[in-house]
N, C-alpha and C. Protein backbone atom coordinates (compact mmCIF):
# COMPACT_ATOMS: atom_id res chain seq x y z
N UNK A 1 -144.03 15.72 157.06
CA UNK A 1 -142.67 15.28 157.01
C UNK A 1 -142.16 14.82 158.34
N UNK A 2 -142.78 15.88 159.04
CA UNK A 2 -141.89 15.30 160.66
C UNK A 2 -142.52 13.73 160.81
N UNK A 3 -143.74 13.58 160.61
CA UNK A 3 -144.34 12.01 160.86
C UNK A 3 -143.43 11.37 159.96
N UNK A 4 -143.32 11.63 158.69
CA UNK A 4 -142.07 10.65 158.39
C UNK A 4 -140.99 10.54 159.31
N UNK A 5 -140.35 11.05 159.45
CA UNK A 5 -138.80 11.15 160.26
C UNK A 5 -139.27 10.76 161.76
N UNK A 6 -140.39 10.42 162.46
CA UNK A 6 -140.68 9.91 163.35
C UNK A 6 -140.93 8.54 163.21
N UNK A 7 -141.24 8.05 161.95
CA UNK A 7 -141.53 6.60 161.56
C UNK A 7 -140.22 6.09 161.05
N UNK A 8 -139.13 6.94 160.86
CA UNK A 8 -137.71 6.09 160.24
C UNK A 8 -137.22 5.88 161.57
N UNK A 9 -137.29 7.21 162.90
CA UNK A 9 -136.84 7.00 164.05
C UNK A 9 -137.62 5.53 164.94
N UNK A 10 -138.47 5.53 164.59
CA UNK A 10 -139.33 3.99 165.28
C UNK A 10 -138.90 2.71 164.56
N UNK A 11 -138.55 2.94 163.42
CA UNK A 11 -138.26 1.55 162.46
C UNK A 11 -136.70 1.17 162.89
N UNK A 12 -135.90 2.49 162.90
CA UNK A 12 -134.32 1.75 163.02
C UNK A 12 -133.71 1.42 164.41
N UNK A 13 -133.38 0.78 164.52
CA UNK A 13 -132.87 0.04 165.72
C UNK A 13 -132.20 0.89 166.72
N UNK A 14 -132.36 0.99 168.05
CA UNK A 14 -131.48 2.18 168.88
C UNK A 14 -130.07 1.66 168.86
N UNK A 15 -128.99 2.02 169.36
CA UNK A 15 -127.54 1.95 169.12
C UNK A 15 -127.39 1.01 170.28
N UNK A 16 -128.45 -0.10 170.99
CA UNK A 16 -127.64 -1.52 171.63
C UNK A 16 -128.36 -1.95 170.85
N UNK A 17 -129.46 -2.05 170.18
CA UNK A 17 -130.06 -3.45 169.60
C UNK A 17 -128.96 -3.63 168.09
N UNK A 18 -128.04 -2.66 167.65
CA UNK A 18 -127.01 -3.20 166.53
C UNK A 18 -126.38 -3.84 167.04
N UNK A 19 -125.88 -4.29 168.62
CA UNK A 19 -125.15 -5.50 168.55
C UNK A 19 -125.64 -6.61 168.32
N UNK A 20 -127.03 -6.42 168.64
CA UNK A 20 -128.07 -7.78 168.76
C UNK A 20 -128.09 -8.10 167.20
N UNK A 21 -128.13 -7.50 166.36
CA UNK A 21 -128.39 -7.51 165.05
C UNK A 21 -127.27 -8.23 164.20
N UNK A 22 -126.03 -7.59 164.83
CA UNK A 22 -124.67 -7.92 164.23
C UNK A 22 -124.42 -9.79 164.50
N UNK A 23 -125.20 -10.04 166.02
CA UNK A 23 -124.73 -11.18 166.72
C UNK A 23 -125.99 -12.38 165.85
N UNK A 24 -126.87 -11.59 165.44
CA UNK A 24 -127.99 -12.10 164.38
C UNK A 24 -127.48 -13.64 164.04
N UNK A 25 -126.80 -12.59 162.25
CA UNK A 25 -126.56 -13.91 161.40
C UNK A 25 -125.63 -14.79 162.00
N UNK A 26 -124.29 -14.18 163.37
CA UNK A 26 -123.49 -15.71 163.76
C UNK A 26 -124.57 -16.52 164.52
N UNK A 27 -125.18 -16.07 165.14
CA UNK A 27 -125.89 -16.98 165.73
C UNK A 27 -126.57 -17.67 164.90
N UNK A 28 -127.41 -17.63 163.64
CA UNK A 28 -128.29 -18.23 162.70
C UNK A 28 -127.15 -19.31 162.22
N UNK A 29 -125.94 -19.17 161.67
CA UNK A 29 -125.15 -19.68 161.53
C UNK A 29 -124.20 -20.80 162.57
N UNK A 30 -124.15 -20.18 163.98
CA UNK A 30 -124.30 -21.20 164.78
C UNK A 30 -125.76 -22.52 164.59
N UNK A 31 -126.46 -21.98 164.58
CA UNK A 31 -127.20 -22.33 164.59
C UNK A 31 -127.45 -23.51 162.81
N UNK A 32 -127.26 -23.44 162.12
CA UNK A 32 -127.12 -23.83 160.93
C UNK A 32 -126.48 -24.83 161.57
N UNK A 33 -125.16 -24.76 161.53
CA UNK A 33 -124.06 -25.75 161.80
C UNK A 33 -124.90 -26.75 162.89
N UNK A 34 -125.12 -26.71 163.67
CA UNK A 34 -125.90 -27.12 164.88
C UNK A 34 -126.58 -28.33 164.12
N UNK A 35 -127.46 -27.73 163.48
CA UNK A 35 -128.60 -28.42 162.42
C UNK A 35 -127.67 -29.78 161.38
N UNK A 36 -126.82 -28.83 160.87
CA UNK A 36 -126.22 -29.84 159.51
C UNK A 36 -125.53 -30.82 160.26
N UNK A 37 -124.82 -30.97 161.79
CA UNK A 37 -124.33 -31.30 162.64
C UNK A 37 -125.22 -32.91 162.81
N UNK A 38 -126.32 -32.22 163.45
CA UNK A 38 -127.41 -33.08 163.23
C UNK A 38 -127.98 -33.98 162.67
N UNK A 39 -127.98 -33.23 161.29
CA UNK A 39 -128.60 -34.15 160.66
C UNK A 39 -127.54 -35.41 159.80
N UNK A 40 -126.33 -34.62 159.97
CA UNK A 40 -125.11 -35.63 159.23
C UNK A 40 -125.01 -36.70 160.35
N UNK A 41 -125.20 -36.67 161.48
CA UNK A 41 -125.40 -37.94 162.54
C UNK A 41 -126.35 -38.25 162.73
N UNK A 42 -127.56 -38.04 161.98
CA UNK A 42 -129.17 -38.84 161.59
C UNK A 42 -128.88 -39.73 160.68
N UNK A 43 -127.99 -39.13 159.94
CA UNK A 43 -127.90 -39.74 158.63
C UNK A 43 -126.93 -40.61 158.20
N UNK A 44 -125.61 -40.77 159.23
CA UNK A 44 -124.98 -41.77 159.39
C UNK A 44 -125.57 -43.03 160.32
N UNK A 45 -126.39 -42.58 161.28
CA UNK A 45 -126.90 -43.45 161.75
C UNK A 45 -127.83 -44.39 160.63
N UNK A 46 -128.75 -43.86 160.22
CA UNK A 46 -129.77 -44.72 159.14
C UNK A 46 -128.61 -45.42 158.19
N UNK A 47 -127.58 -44.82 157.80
CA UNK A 47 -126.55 -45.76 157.16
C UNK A 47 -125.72 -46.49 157.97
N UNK A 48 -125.20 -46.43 158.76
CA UNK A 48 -125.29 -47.76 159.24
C UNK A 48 -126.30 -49.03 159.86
N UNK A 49 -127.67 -48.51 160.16
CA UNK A 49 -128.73 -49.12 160.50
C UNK A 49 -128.88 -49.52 158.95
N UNK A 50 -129.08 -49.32 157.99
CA UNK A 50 -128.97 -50.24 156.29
C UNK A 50 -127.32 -51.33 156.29
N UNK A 51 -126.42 -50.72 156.61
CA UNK A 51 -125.57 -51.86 156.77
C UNK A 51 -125.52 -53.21 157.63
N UNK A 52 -126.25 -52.55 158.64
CA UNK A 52 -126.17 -53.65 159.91
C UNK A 52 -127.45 -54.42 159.09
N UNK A 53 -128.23 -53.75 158.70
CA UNK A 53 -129.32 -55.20 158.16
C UNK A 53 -129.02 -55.84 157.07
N UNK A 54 -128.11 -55.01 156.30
CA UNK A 54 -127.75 -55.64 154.77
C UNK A 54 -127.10 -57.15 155.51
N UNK A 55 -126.30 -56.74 156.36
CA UNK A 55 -125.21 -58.06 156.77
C UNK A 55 -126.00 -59.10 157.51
N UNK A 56 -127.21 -58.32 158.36
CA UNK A 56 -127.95 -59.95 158.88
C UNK A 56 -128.52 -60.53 157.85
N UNK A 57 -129.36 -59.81 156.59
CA UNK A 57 -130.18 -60.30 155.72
C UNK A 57 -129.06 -61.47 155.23
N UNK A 58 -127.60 -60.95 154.64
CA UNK A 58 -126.99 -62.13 154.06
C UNK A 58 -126.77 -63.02 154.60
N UNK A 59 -126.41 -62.97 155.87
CA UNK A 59 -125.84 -64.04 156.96
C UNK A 59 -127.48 -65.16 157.27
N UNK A 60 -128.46 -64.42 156.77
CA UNK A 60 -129.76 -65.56 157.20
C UNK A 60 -130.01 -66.06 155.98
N UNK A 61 -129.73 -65.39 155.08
CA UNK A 61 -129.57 -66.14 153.41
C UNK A 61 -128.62 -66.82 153.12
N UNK A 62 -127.48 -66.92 153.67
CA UNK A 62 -126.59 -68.13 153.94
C UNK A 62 -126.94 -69.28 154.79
N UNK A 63 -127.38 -69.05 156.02
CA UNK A 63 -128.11 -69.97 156.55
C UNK A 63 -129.12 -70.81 156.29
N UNK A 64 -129.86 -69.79 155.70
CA UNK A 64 -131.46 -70.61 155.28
C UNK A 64 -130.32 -71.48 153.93
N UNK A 65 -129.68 -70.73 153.00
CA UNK A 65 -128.92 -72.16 152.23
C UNK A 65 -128.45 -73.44 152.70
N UNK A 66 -127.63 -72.70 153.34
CA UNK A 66 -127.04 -73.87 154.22
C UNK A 66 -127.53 -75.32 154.83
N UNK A 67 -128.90 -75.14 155.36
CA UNK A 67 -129.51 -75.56 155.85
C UNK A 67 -130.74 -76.11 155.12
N UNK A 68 -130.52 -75.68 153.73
CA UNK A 68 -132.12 -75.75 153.20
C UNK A 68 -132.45 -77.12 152.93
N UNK A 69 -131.31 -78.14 152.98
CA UNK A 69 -131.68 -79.80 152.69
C UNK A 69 -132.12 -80.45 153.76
N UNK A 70 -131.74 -79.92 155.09
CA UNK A 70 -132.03 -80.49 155.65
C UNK A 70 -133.32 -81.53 156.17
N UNK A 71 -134.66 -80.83 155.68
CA UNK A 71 -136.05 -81.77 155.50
C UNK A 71 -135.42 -82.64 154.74
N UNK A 72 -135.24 -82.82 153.60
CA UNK A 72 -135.57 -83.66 153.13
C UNK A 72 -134.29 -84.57 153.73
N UNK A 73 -132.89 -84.34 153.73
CA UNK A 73 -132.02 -84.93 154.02
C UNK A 73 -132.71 -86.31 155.15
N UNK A 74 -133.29 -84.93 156.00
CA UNK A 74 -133.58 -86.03 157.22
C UNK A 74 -134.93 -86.97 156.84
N UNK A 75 -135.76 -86.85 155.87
CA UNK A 75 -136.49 -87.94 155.18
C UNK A 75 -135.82 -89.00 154.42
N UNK A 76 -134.69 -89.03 153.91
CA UNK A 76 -134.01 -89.60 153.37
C UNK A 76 -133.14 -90.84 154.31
N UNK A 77 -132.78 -90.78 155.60
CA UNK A 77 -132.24 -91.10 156.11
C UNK A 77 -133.32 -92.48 156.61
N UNK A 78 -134.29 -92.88 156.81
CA UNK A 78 -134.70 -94.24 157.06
C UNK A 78 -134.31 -94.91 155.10
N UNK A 79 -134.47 -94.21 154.22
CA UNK A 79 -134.14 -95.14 152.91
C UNK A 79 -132.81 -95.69 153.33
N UNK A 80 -131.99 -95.30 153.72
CA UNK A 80 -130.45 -95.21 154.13
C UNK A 80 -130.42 -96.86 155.07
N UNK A 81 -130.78 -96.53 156.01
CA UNK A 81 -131.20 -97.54 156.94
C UNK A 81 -131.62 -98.55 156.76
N UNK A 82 -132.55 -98.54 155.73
CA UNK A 82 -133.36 -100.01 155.11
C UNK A 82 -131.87 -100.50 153.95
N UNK A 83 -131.12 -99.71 153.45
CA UNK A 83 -130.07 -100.52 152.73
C UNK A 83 -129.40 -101.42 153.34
N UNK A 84 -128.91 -100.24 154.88
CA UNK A 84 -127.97 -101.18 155.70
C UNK A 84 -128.65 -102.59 156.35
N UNK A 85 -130.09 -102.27 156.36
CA UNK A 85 -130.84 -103.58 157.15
C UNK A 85 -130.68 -104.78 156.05
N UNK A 86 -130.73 -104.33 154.63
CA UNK A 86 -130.63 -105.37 153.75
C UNK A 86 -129.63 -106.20 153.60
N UNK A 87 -128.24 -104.88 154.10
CA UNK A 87 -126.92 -105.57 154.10
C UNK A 87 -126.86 -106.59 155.18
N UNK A 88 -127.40 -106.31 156.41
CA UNK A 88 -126.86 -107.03 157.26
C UNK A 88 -127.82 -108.27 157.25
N UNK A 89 -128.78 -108.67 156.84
CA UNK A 89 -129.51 -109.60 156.34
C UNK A 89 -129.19 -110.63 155.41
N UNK A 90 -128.50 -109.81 154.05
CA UNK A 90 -128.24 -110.66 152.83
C UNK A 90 -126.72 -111.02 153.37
N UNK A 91 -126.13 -110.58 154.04
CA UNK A 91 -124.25 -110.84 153.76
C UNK A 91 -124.28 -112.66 154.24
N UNK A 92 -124.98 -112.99 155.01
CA UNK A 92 -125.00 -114.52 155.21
C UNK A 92 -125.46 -115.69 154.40
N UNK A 93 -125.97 -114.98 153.15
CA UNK A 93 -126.85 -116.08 151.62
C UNK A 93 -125.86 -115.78 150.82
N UNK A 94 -125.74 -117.02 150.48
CA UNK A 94 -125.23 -117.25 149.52
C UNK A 94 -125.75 -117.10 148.02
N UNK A 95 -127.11 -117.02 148.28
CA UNK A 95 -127.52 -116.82 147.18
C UNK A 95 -128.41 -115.44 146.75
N UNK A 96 -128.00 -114.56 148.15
CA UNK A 96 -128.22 -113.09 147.83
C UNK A 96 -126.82 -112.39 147.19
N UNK A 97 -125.67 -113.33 146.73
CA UNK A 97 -124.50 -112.43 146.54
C UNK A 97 -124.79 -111.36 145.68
N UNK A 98 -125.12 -111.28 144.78
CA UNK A 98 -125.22 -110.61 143.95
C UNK A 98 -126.14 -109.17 144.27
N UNK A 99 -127.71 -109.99 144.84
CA UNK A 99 -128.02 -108.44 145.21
C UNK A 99 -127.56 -107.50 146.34
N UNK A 100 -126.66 -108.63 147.31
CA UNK A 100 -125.77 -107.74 148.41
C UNK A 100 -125.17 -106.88 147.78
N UNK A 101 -124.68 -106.81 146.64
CA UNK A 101 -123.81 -106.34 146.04
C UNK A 101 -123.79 -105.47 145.42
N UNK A 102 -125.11 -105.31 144.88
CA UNK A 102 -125.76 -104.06 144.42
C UNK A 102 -126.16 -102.95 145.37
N UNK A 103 -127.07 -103.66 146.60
CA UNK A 103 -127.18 -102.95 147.42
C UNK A 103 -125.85 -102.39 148.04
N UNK A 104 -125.26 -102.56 148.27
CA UNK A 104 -123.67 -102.00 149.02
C UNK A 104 -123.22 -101.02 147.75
N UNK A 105 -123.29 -101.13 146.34
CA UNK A 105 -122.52 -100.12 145.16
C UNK A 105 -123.97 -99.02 145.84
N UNK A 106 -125.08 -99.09 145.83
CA UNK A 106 -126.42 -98.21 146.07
C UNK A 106 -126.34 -97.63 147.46
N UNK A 107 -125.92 -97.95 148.24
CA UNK A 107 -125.26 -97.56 149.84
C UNK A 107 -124.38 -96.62 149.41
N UNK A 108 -123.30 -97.11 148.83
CA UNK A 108 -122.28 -96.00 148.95
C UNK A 108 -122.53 -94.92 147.91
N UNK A 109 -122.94 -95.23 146.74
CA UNK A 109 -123.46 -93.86 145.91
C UNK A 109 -124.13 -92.78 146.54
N UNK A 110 -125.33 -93.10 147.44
CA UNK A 110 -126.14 -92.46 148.39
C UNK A 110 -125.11 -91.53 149.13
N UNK A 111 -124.53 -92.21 150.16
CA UNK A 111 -123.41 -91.93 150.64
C UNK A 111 -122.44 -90.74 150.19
N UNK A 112 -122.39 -91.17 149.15
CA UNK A 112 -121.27 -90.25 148.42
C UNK A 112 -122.06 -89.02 147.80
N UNK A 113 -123.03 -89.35 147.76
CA UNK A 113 -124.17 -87.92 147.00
C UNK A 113 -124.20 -87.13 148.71
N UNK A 114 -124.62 -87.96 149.40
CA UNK A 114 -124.87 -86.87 151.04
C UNK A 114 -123.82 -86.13 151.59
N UNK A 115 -122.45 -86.80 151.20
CA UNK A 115 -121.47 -86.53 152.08
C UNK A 115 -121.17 -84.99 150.79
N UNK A 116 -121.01 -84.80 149.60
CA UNK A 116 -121.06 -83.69 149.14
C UNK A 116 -122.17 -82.55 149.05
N UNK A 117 -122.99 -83.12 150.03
CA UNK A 117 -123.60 -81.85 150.57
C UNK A 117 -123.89 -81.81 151.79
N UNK A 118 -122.43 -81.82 152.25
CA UNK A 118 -121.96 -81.48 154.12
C UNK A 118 -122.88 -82.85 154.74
N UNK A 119 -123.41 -83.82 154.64
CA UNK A 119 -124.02 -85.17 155.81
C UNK A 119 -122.77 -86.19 155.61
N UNK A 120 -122.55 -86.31 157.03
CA UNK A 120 -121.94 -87.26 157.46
C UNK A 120 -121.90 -88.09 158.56
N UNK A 121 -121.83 -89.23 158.53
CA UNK A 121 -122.72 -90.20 159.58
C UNK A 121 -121.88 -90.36 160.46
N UNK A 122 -122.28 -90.83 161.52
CA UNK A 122 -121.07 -90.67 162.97
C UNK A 122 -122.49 -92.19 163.84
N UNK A 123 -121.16 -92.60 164.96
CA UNK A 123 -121.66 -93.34 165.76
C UNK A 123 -121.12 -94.90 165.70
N UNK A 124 -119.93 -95.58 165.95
CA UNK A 124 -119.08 -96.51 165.92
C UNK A 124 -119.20 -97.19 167.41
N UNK A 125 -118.91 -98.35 167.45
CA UNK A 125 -118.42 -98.80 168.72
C UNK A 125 -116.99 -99.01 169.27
N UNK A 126 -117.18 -98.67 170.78
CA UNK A 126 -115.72 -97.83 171.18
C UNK A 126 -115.81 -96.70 171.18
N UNK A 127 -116.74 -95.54 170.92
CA UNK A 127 -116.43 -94.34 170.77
C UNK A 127 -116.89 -93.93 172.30
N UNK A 128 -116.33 -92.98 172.42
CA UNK A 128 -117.22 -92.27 174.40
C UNK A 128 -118.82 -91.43 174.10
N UNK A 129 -119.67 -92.21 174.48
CA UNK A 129 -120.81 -91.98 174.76
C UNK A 129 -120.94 -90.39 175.17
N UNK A 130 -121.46 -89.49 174.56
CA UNK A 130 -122.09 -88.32 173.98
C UNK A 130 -123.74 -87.92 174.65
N UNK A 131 -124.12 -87.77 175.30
CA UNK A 131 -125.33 -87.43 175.17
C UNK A 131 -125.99 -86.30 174.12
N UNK A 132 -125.10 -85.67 173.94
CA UNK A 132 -125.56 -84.10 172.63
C UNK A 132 -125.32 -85.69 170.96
N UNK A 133 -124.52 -86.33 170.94
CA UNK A 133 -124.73 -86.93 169.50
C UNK A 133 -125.21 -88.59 169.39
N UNK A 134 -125.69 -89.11 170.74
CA UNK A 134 -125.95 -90.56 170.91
C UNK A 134 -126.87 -90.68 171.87
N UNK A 135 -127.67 -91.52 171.66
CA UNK A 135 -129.01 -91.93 172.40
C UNK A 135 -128.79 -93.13 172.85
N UNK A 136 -129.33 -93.21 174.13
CA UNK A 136 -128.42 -94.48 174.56
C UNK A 136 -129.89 -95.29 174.44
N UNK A 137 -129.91 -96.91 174.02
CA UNK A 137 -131.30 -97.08 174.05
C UNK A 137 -131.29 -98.30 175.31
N UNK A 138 -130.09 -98.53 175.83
CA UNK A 138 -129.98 -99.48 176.99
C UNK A 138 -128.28 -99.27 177.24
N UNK A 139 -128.20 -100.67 177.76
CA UNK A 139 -126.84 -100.72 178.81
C UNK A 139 -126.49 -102.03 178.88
N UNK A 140 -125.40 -102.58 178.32
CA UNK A 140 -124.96 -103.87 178.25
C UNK A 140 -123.17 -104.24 178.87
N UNK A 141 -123.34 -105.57 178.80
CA UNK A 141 -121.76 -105.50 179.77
C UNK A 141 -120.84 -105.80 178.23
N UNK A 142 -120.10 -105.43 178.68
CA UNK A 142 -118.35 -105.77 177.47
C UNK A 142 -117.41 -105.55 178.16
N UNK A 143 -116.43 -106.62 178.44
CA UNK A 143 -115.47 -106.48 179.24
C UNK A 143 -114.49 -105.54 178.43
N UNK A 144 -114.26 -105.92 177.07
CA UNK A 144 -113.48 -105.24 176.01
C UNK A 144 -113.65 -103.26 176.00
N UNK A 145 -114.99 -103.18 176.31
CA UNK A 145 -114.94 -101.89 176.17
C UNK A 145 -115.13 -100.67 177.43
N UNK A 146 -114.64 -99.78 177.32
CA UNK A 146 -114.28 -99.10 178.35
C UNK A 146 -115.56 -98.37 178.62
N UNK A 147 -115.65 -98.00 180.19
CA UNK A 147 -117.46 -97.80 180.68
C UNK A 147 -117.53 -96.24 180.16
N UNK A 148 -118.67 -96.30 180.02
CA UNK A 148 -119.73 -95.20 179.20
C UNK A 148 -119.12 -94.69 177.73
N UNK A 149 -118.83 -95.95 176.76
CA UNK A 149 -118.31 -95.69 175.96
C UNK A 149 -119.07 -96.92 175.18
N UNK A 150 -119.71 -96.72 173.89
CA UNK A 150 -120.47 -97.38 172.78
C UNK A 150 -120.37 -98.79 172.92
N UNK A 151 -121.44 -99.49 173.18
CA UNK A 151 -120.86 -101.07 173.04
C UNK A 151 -121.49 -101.69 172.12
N UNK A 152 -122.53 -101.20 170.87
CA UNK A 152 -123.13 -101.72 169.71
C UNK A 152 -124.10 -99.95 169.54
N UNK A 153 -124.40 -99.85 168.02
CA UNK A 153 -124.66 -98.99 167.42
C UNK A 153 -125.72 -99.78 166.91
N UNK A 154 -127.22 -99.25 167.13
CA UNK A 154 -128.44 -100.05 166.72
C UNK A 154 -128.56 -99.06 165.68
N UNK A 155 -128.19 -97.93 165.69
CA UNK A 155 -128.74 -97.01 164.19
C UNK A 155 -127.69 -95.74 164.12
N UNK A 156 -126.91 -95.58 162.99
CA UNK A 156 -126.43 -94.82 162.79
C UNK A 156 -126.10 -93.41 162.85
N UNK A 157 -125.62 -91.94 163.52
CA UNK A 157 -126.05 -90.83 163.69
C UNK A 157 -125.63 -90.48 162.27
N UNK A 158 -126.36 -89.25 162.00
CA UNK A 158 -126.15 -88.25 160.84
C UNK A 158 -126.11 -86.42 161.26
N UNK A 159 -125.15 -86.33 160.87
CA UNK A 159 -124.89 -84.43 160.55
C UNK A 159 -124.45 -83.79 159.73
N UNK A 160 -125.68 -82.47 159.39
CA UNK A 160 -125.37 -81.79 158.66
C UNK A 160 -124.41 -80.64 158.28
N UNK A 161 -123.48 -80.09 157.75
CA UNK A 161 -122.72 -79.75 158.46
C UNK A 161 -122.25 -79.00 159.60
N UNK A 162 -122.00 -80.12 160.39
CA UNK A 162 -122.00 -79.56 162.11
C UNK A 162 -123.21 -80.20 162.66
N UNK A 163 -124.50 -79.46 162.10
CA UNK A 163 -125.46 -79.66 162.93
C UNK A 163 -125.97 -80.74 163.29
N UNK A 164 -126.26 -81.58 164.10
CA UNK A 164 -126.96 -82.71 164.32
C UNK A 164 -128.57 -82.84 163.95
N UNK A 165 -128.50 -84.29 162.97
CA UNK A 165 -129.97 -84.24 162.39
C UNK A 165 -130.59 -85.44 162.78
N UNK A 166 -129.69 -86.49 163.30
CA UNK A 166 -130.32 -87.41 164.39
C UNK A 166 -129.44 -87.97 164.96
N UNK A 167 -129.10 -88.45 166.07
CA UNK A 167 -128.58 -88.71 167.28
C UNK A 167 -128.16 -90.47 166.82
N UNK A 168 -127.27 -91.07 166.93
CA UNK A 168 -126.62 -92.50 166.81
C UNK A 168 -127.72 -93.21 168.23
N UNK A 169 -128.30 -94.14 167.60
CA UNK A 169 -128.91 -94.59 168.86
C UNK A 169 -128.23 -95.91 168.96
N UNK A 170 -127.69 -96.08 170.31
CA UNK A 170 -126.65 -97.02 170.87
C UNK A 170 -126.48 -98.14 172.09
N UNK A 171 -125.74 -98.62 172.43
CA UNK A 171 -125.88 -99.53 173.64
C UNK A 171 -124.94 -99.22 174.40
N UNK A 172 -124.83 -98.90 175.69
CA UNK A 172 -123.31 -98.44 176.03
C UNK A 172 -123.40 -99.14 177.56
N UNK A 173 -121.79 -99.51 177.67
CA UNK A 173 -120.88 -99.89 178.30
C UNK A 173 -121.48 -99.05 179.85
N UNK A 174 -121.96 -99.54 180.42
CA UNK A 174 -122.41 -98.80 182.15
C UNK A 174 -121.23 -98.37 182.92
N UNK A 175 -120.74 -97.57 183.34
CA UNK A 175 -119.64 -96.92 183.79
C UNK A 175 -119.51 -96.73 185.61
């Protein structure tokens, strides 16, 4: 018996380790909190790291739309060119009236199909010479027009919306 009562005296805690005991579960519980603390700012982080990509994924899936004509748009644009070459060819026969005429209704249909999906052509004479939207392909005199500013338009510019898909190639006024 006494070895019992010597083995309950070895098992139970002396009278400082009950504070240690008492201070146990707050501390486990500090300790908990600590953890859930943790992991609720692991876990807001990964949710917002899914938001921040949800919003680039859409914003590059708008783009890539946005943008998605552009091949071909810009293949399209010498057909464009060969109309206007026809125009400016036939407008002096008299006996092209008719197919001038077709060609110019076929110009502007084109036209009117590109321009509703954001292309619109730029590059006039008189306008101020651009290097970001005009290519200069020489340099000619015009008293009429003011220096470094368009003095004939050899080929038309085109943009998509906003973006530039070829440059107005031009003659400009030497400044």
């Amino acid at each position: 018996m006494e070895h019992d009562e010597e083995k309950r005296k070895a098992e139970a805690p002396a009278p400082g380790d009950a504070d240690e005991a008492a201070l146990d579960p707050a501390q486990a519980l500090a300790a908990c909190r600590e953890e859930l603390a943790a992991e609720t700012e692991r876990r807001l982080y990964i949710l917002a790291e899914s938001e921040n990509l949800k919003k680039r994924l859409l914003k590059e899936k708008e783009e890539y739309f946005k943008y998605a004509t552009e091949n071909i748009v810009s293949e399209l644009l010498p057909v464009l060119d060969n109309l206007e070459l026809a125009l400016v060819h036939g407008r002096g026969n008299a006996a092209c009236k008719d197919l001038v005429m077709g060609v110019e209704m076929t110009r502007k249909v084109f036209l009117d199909i590109l321009a509703r999906h954001g292309v619109e052509e730029f590059g006039a004479a008189g306008e101020e010479f651009d290097p970001e939207h005009h290519e200069a392909l020489g340099v000619e005199e015009a008293p009429d027009v003011s220096p470094d500013h368009v003095v004939r338009v050899m080929q038309k510019g085109y943009r998509l919306r906003g973006r530039l898909l070829r440059p107005a190639k031009v003659m400009v006024r030497q400044g």
